[in-house]
Protein backbone atom coordinates (compact mmCIF):
# COMPACT_ATOMS: atom_id res chain seq x y z
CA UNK A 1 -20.28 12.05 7.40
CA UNK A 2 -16.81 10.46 7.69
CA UNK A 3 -14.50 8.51 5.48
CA UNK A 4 -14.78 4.75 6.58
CA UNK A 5 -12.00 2.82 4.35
CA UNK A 6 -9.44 3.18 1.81
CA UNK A 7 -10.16 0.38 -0.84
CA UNK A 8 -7.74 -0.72 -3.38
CA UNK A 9 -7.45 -3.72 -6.13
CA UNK A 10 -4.88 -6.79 -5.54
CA UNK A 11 -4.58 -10.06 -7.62
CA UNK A 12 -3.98 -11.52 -4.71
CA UNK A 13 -5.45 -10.97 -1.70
CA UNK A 14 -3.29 -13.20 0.40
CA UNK A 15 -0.15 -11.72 -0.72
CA UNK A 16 -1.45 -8.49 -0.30
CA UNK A 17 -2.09 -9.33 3.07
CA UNK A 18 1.23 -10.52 4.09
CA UNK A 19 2.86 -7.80 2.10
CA UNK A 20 1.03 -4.66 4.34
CA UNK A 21 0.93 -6.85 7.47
CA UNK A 22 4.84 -7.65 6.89
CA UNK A 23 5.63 -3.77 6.51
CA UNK A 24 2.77 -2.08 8.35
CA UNK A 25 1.96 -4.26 10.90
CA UNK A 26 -1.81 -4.16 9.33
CA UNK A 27 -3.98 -6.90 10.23
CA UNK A 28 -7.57 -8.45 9.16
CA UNK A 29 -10.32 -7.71 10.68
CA UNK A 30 -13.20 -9.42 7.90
CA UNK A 31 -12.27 -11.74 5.52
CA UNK A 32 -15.30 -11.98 3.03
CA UNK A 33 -14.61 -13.56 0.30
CA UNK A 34 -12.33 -11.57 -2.17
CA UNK A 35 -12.95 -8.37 0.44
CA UNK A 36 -10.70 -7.78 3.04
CA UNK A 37 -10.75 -5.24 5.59
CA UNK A 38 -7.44 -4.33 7.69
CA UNK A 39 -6.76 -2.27 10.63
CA UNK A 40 -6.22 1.08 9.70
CA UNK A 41 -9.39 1.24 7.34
CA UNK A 42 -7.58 -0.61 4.59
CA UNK A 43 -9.73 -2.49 2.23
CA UNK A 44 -8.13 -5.37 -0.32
CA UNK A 45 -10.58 -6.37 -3.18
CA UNK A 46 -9.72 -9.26 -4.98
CA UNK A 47 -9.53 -7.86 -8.83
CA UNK A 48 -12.05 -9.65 -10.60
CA UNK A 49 -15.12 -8.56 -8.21
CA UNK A 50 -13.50 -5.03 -8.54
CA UNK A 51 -13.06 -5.71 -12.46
CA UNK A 52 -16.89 -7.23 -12.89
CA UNK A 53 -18.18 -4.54 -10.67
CA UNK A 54 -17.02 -1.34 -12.76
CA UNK A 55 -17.06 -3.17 -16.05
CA UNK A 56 -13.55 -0.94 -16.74
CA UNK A 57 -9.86 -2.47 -17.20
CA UNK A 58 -7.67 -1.81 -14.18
CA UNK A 59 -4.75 0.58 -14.83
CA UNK A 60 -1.49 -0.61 -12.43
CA UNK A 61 0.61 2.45 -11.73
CA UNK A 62 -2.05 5.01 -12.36
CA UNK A 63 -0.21 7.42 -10.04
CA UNK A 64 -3.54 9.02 -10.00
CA UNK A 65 -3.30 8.19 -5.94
CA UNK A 66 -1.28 7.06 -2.62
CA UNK A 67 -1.43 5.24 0.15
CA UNK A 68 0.38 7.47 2.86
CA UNK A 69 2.23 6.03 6.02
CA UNK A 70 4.57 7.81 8.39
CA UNK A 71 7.77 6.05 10.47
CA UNK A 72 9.76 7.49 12.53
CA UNK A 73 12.49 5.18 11.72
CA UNK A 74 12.41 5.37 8.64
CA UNK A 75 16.19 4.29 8.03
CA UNK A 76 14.88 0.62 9.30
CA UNK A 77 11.65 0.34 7.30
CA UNK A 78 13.69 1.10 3.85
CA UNK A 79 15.76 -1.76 5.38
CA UNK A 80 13.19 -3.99 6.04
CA UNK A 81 11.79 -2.83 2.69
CA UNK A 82 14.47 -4.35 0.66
CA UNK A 83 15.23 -7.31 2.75
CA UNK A 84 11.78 -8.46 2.78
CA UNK A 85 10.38 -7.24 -1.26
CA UNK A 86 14.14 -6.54 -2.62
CA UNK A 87 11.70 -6.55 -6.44
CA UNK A 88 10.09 -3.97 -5.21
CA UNK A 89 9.25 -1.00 -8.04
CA UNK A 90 10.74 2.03 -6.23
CA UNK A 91 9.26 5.79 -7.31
CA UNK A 92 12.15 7.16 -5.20
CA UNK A 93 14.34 5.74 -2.60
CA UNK A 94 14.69 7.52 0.70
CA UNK A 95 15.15 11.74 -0.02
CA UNK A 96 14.93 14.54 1.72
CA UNK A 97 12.49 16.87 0.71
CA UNK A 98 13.88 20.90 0.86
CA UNK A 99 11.53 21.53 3.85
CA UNK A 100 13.53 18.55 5.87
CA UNK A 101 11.32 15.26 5.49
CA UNK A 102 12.06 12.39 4.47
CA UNK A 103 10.53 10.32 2.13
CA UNK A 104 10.62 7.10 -0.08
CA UNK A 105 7.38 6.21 -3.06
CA UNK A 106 7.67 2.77 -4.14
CA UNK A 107 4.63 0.62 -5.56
CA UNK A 108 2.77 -2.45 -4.08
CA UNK A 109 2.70 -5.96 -5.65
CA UNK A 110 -0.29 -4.77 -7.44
CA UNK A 111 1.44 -1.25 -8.89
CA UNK A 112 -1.06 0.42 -5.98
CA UNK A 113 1.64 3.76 -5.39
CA UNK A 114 2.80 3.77 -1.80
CA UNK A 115 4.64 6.96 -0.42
CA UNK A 116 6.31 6.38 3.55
CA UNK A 117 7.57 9.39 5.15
CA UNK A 118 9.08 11.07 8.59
CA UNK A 119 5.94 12.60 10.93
CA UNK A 120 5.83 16.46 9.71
């Protein structure tokens, strides 16, 4: 068995889209109809199928997960961060942790936590 995707819950999916292929350079793959599957294994789900699938409310900044990228140049991307999303909820802005990375947690439009760091 292997893990296929990574699915989270936008409001909208074509923000959502632009926002992660802006940054990540993700792009779609399948576009069905409030499900949207991006390179990488990425999955957007428009929130009301998620929210009349599991019958539950959803919680924006859980922090009960993250998505987890790594960038090299990661002087730029905080850059291009706050030229492109300069709203954008920030967790922490770029740090160094003690054992040398470096690494910056900010949210997505849809509070979906986000942490970008330097290749370990």
């Amino acid at each position: 068995m292997r893990l296929k995707n990574v699915l989270i819950v936008v409001k909208d999916i074509e923000k959502s889209k632009k926002f992660y292929h802006d940054l990540f350079g993700l792009d779609t793959i399948l576009d069905n109809e409030g499900n949207m599957i991006l390179t990488e294994g990425l999955v957007l789900q428009d929130a009301k199928i998620w929210k009349d699938f599991v019958k539950k409310d959803i919680i924006s900044e859980s922090n009960s997960c993250e998505l987890y990228f790594e960038e090299r140049d990661i002087e730029t991307f905080a850059q291009k961060l706050d030229e492109l999303y300069p709203s954008i909820k920030y967790v922490n802005r770029l740090m160094t942790h003690s054992w040398g990375q470096r690494v910056m947690r900010f949210y997505d439009l849809d509070g979906n936590l986000i942490e970008v760091g330097t290749p370990m």
